[in-house]
Protein backbone atom coordinates (compact mmCIF):
# COMPACT_ATOMS: atom_id res chain seq x y z
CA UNK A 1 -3.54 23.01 14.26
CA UNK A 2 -4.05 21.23 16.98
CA UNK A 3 -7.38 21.53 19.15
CA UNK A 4 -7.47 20.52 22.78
CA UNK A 5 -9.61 17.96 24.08
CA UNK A 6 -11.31 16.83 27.21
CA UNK A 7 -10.45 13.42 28.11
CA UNK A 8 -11.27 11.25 31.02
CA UNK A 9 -10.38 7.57 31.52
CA UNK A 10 -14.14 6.78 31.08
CA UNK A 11 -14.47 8.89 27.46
CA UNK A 12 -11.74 6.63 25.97
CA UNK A 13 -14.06 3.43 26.41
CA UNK A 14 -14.54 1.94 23.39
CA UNK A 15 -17.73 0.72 22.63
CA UNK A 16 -18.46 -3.27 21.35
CA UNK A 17 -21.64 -4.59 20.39
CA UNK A 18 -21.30 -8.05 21.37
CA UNK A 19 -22.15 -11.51 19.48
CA UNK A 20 -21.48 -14.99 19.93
CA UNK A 21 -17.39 -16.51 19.90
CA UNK A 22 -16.08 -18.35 16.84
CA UNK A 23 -13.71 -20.88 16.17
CA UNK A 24 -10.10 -19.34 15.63
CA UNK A 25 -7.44 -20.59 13.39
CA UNK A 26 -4.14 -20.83 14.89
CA UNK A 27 -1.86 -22.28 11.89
CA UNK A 28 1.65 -20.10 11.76
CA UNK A 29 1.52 -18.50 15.00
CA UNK A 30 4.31 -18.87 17.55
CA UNK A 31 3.13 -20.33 20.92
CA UNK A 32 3.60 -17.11 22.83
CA UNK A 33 0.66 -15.91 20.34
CA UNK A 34 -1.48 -18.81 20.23
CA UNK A 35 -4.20 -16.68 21.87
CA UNK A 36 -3.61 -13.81 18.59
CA UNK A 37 -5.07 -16.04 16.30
CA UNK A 38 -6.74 -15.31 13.32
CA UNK A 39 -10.71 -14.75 13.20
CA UNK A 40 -12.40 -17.42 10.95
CA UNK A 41 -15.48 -15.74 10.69
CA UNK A 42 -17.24 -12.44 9.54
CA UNK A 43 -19.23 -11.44 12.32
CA UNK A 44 -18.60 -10.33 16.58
CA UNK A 45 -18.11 -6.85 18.11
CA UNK A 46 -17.12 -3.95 16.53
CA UNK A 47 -15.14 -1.28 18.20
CA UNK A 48 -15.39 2.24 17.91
CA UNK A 49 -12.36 3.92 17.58
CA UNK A 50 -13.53 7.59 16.84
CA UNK A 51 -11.42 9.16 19.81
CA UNK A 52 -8.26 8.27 17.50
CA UNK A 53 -9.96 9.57 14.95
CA UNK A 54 -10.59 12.89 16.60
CA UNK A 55 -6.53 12.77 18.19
CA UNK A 56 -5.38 12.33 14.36
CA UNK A 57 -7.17 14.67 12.75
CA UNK A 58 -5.59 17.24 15.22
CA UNK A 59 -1.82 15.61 15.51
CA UNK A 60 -1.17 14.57 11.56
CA UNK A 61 -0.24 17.31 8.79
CA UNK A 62 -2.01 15.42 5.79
CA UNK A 63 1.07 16.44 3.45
CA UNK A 64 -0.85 14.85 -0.01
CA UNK A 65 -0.19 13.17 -2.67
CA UNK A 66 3.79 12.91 -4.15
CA UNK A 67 4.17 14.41 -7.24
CA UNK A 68 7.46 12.20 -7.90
CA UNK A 69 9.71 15.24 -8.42
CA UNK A 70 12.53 15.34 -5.79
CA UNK A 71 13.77 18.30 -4.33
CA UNK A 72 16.20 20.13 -5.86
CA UNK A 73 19.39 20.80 -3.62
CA UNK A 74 19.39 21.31 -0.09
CA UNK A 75 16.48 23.83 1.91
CA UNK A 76 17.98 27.03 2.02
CA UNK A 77 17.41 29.29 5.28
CA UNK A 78 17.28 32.81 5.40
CA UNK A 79 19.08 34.25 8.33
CA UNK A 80 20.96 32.08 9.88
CA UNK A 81 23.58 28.91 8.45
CA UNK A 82 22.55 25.72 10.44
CA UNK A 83 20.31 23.44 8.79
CA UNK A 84 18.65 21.93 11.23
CA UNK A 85 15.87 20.50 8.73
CA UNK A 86 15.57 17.17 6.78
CA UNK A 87 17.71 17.49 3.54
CA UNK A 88 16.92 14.28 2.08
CA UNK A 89 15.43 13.95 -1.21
CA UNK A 90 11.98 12.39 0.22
CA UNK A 91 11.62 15.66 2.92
CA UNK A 92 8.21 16.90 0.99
CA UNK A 93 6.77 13.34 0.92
CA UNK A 94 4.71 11.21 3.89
CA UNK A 95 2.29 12.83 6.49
CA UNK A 96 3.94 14.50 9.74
CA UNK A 97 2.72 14.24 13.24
CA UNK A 98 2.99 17.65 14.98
CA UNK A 99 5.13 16.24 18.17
CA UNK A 100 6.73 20.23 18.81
CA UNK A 101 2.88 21.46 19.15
CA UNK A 102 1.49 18.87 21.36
CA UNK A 103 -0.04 20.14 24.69
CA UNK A 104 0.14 18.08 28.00
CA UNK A 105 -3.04 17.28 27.32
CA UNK A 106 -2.70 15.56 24.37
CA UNK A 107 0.49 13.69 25.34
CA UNK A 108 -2.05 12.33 28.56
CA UNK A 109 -4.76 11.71 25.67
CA UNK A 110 -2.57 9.40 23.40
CA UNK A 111 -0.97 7.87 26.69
CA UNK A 112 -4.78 7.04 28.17
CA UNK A 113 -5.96 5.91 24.58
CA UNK A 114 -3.34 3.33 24.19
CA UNK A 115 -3.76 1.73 27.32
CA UNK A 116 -7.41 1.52 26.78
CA UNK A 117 -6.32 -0.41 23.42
CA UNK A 118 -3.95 -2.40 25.37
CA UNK A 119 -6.79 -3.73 27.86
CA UNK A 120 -9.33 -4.15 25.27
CA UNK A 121 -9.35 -8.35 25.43
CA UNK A 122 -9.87 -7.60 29.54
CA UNK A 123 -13.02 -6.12 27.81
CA UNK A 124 -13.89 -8.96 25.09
CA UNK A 125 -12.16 -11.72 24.06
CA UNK A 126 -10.01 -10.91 21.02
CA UNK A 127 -11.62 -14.45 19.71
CA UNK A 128 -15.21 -12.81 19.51
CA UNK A 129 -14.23 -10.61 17.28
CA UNK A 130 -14.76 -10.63 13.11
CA UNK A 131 -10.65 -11.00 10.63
CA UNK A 132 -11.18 -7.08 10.38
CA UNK A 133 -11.93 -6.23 13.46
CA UNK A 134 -8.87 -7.86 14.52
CA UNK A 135 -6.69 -6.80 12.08
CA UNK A 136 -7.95 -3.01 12.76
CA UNK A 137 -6.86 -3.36 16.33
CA UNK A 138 -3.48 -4.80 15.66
CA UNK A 139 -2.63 -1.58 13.49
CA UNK A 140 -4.49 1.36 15.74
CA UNK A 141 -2.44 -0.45 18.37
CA UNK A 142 0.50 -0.45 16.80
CA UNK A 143 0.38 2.54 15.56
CA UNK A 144 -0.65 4.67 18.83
CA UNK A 145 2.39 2.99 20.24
CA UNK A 146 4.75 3.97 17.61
CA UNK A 147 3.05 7.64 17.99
CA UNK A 148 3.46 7.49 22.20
CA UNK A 149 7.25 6.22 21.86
CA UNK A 150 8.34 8.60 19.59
CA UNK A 151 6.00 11.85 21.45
CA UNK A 152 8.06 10.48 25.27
CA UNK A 153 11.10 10.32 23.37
CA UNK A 154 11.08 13.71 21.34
CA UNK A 155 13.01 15.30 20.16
CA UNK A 156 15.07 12.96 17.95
CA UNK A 157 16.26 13.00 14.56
CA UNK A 158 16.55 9.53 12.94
CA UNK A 159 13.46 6.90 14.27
CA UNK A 160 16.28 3.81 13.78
CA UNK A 161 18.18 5.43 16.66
CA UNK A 162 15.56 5.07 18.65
CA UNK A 163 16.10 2.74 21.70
CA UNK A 164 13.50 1.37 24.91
CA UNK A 165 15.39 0.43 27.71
CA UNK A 166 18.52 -0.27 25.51
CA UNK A 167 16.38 -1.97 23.20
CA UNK A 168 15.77 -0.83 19.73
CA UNK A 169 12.36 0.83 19.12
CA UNK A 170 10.63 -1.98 17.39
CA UNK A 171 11.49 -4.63 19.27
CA UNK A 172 11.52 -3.61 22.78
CA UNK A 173 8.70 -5.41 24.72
CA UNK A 174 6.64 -2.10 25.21
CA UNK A 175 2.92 -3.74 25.59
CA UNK A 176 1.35 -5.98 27.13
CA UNK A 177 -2.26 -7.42 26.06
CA UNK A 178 -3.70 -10.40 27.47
CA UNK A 179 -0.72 -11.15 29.82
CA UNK A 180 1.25 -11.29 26.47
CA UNK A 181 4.30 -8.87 26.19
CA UNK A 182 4.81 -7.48 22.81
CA UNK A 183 6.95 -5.31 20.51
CA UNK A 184 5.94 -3.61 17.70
CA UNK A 185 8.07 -6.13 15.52
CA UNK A 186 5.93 -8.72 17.03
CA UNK A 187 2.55 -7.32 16.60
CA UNK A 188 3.31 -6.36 12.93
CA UNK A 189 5.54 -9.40 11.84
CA UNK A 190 4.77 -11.93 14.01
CA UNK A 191 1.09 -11.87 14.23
CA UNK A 192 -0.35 -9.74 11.68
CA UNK A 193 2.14 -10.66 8.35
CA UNK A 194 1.99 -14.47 9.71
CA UNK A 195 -1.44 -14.68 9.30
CA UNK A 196 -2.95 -12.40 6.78
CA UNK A 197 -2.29 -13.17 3.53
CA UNK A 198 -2.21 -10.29 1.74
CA UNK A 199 0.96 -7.74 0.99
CA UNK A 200 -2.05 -4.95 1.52
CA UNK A 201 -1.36 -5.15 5.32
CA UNK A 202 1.90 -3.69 5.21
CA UNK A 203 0.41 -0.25 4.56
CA UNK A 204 -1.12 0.08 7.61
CA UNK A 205 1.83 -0.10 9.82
CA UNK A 206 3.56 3.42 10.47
CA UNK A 207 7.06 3.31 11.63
CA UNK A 208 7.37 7.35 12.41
CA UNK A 209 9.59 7.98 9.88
CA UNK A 210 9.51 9.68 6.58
CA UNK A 211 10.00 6.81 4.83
CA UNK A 212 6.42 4.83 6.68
CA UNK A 213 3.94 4.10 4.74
CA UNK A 214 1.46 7.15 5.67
CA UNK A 215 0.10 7.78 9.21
CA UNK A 216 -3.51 8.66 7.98
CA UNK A 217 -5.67 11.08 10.06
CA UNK A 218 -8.35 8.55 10.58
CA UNK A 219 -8.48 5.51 12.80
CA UNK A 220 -9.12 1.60 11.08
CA UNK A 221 -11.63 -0.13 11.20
CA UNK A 222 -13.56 -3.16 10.56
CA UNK A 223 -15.41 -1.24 8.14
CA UNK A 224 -13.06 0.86 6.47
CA UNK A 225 -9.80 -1.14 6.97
CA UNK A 226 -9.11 -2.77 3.34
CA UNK A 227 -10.26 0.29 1.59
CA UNK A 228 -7.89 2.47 3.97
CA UNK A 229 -5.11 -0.38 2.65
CA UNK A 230 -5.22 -0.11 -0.51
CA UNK A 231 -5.64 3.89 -0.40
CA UNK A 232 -2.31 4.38 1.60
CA UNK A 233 -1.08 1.49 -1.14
CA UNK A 234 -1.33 3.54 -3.35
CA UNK A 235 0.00 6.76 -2.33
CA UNK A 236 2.85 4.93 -0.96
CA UNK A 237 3.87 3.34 -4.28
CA UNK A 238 3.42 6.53 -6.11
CA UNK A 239 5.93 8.20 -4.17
CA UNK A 240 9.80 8.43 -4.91
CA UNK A 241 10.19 6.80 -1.30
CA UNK A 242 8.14 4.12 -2.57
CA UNK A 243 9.54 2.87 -6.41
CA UNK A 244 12.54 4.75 -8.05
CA UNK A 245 15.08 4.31 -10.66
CA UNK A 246 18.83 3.86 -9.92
CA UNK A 247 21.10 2.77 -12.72
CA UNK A 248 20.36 -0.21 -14.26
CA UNK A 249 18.06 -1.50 -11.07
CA UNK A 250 14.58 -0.48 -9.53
CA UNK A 251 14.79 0.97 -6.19
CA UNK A 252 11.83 0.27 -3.50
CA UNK A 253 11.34 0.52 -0.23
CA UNK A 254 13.32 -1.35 2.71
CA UNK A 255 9.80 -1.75 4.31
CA UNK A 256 9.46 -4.91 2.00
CA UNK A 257 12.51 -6.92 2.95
CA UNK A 258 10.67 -7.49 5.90
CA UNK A 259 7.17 -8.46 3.97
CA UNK A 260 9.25 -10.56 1.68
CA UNK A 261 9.32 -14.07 3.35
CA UNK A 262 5.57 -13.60 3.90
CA UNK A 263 4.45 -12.54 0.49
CA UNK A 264 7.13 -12.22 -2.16
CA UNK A 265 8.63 -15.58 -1.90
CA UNK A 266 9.49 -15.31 -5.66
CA UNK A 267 10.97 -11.92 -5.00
CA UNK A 268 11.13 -9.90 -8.43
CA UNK A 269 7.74 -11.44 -10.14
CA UNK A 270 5.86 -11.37 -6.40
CA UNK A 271 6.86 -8.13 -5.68
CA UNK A 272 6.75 -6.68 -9.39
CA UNK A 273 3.01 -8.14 -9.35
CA UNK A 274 1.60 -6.25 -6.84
CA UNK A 275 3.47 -2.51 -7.46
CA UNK A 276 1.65 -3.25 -10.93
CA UNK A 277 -1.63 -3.54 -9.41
CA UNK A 278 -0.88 0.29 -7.51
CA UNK A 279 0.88 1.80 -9.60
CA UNK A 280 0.09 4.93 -12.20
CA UNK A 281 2.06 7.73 -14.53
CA UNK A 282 5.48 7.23 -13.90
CA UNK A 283 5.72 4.65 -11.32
CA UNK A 284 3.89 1.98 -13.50
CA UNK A 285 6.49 3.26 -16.43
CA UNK A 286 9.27 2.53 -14.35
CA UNK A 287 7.86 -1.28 -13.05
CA UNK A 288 7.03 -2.34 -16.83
CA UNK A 289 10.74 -3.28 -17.32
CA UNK A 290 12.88 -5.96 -16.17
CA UNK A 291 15.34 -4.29 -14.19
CA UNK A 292 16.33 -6.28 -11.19
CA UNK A 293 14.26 -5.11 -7.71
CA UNK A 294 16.73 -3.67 -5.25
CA UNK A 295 14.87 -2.75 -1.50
CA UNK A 296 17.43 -0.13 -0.29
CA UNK A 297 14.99 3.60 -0.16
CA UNK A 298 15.39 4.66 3.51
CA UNK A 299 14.27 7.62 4.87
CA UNK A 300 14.91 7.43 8.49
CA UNK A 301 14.33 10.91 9.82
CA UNK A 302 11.14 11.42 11.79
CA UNK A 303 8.17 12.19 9.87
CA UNK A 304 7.46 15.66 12.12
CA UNK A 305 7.58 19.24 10.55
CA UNK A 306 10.91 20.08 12.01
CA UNK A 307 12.75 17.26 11.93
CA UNK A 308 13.13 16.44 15.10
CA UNK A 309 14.96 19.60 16.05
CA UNK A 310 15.51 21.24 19.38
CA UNK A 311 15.66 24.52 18.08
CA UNK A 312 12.44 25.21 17.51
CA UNK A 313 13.56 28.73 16.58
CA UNK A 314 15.89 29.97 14.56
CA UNK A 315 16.30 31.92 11.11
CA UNK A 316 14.08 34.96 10.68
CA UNK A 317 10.78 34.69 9.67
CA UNK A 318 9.13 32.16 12.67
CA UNK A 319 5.14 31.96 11.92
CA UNK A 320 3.64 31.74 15.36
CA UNK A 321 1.09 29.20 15.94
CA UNK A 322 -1.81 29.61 18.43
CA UNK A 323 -3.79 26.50 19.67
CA UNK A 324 -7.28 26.99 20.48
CA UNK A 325 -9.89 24.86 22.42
CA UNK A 326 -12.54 23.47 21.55
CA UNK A 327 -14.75 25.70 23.80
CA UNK A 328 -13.12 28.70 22.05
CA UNK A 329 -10.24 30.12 24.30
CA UNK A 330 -6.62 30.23 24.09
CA UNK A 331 -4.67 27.49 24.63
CA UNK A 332 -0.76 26.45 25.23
CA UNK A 333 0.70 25.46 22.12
CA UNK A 334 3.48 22.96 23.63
CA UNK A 335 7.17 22.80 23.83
CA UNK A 336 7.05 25.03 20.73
CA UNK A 337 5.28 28.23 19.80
CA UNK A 338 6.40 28.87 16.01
CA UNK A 339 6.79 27.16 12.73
CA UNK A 340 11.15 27.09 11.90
CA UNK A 341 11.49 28.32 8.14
CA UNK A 342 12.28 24.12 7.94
CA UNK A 343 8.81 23.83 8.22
CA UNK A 344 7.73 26.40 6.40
CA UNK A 345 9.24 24.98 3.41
CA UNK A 346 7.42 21.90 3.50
CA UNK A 347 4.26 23.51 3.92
CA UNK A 348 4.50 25.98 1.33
CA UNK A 349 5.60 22.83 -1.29
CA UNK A 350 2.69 21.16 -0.52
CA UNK A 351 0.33 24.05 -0.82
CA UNK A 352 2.36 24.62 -4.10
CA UNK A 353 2.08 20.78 -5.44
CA UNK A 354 -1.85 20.83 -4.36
CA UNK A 355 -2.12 23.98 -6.70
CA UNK A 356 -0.45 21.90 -9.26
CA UNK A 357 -2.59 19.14 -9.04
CA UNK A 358 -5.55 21.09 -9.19
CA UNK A 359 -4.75 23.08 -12.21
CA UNK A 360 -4.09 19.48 -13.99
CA UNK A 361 -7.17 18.14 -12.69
CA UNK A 362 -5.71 15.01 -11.47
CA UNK A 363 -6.33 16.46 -7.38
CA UNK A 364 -9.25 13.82 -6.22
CA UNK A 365 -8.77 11.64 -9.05
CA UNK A 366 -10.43 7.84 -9.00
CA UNK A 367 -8.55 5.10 -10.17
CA UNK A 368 -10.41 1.71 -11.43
CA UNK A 369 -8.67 -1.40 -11.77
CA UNK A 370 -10.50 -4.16 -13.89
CA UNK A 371 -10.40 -7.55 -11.31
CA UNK A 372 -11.84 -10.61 -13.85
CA UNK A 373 -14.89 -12.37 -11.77
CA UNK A 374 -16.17 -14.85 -14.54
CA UNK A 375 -13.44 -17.33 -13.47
CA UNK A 376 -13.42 -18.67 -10.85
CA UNK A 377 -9.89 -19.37 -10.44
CA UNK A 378 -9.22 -15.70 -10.40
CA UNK A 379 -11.55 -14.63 -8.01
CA UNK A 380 -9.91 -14.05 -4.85
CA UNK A 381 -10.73 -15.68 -2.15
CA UNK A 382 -12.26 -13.22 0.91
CA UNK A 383 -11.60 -15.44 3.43
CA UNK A 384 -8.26 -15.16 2.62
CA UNK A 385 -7.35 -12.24 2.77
């Protein structure tokens, strides 16, 4: 439910406690990026980025964990015979972003917040601060941008059919830091893949659809950035939109043709390497053969609660949804006012799955990996990360 929030250009500051510069590295970058490069050091600024914490927790549906079982035929809709909902067999996986409930406020709020981002190295040099403190930014930046294209542009259906001034989505030249102009492709690809080496980064990178690696409802940071990583790893490789079974080939995600020039140069045993480190239950069951890795899961459609949708009525049985302030009254809940019975579905199969879990006693569960440290040839190197 979203809550609304008082924002002024001042309140989106973000705060830095400043150190002394460090030398950069600058190996792999394209010119236009030269000033992009890579931290060499450990220590600088941090940044504070607990106003996109706050706008998360009230825009993202945390939909849980994937329980690996697909859907079985298409939703079916009481009262009325369009289907205006996602029918694809990955509709109950990935977090949503509640674009039909957002207020003017909040559309203002993500708006401000990203050109704050945008401005931060008119603030402090982007060479002052620590690997992951850059790397944070890169992602929160990315990210709010993805979340600010998609709100302007709403409603649509299918994120690759998105275009920018007759550009597609990801590679229109949408922002601008440091007198740079970027797209999304070039923040995530050109900057980010080409210099951090480690397939861990790809997780942090949401693409609005369904089939994105998660949209969490908490900002990066320096702090929590790798363990964030490796958290949304995992929950992404778990799911059907992640690793499946076709035939006599295993299925993953089109996200890594992309990553696979950066860290899966030896495709199969690259890529086979590091679902093994991720994977549990059926997933890991599924990567222990030798079947031939095929990157062709897509999931397109937005990754909203009703798909994207114009009707935001429609079929009996509409749950209305009231917003509230945070100072306790009533509140406009956007272009929208109910929850469609497409919604409802998916919100009724999570609450159904997190049951499930539960009962098992596998909701919350911790998994340890064993990483050898005695020799030295397998410890991995921090620094390059």
């Amino acid at each position: 439910m979203i809550r609304t929030l008082s924002f002024k250009a001042a309140a989106t500051a973000l705060a830095l406690c400043l150190s002394a510069p460090a030398a950069m590295a600058q190996e792999g970058l394209a010119p236009e990026f030269s000033s992009f490069a890579r931290s060499t050091h450990s220590g600088g600024p941090s940044v504070d980025y607990q106003i996109w914490t706050d706008l998360l927790r009230d825009i993202v549906y945390d939909v849980g964990l994937s329980d690996r079982e697909p859907p079985v035929g298409r939703p079916i809709l009481t009262g009325t015979r369009i289907n205006t909902g996602n029918t694809s067999r990955y509709r109950y996986e990935g977090n949503r972003v509640v674009y039909h409930l957002m207020s003017e406020e909040y559309r203002n709020a993500i708006t401000e917040y990203r050109r704050d981002l945008e401005t931060l190295p008119e603030r402090v040099d982007l060479a002052r601060l620590s690997s992951d403190e850059q790397l944070a930014y890169w992602i929160n930046l990315h990210n709010v941008a993805v979340i600010e294209q998609l709100m302007n542009e709403y409603p649509v259906t299918r994120v690759n059919r998105v275009q920018i001034n007759g550009e597609p989505l990801y590679e229109a030249k949408i922002l601008n830091v440091a007198g740079v102009p970027l797209s999304l492709n070039d923040i995530r690809l050109r900057i980010v893949y080409e210099q951090w080496n480690d397939p861990l980064v790809i997780y942090g990178f949401f693409n609005g659809a369904v089939g994105s690696p998660n949209i969490l409802r908490n900002a990066y940071t320096g702090a929590n950035v790798w363990t964030s990583l490796s958290n949304n790893a995992r929950e992404f490789i778990n799911s059907l939109r992640g690793i499946e079974i076709d035939r006599d080939e295993l299925e993953v995600s089109v996200i890594y043709n992309d990553a696979r020039p950066y860290f899966f140069p030896n495709w199969n045993a690259d890529l086979r390497s590091h679902l093994s480190g991720y994977a549990i239950d059926s997933a890991y069951d599924q990567l222990r053969g030798n079947l031939p890795i095929d990157a062709d899961v897509e999931a397109w459609e937005i990754a909203d609660l009703i798909n994207g949708s114009g009707r935001c009525t429609g079929g009996a049985g509409d749950i209305t949804v009231q917003s509230y302030s945070r100072e306790g009254g009533n509140v406009s809940s956007g272009v929208c006012g109910a929850i469609p019975q497409t919604a409802q579905a998916l919100i009724r199969d999570v609450e159904i799955r997190r049951l499930e879990l539960i009962r098992n006693g596998t909701y919350g569960r911790v998994y340890v990996r064993d990483i050898p440290t005695d020799d030295p040839d397998t410890e991995e190197d921090e620094s390059q990360r």
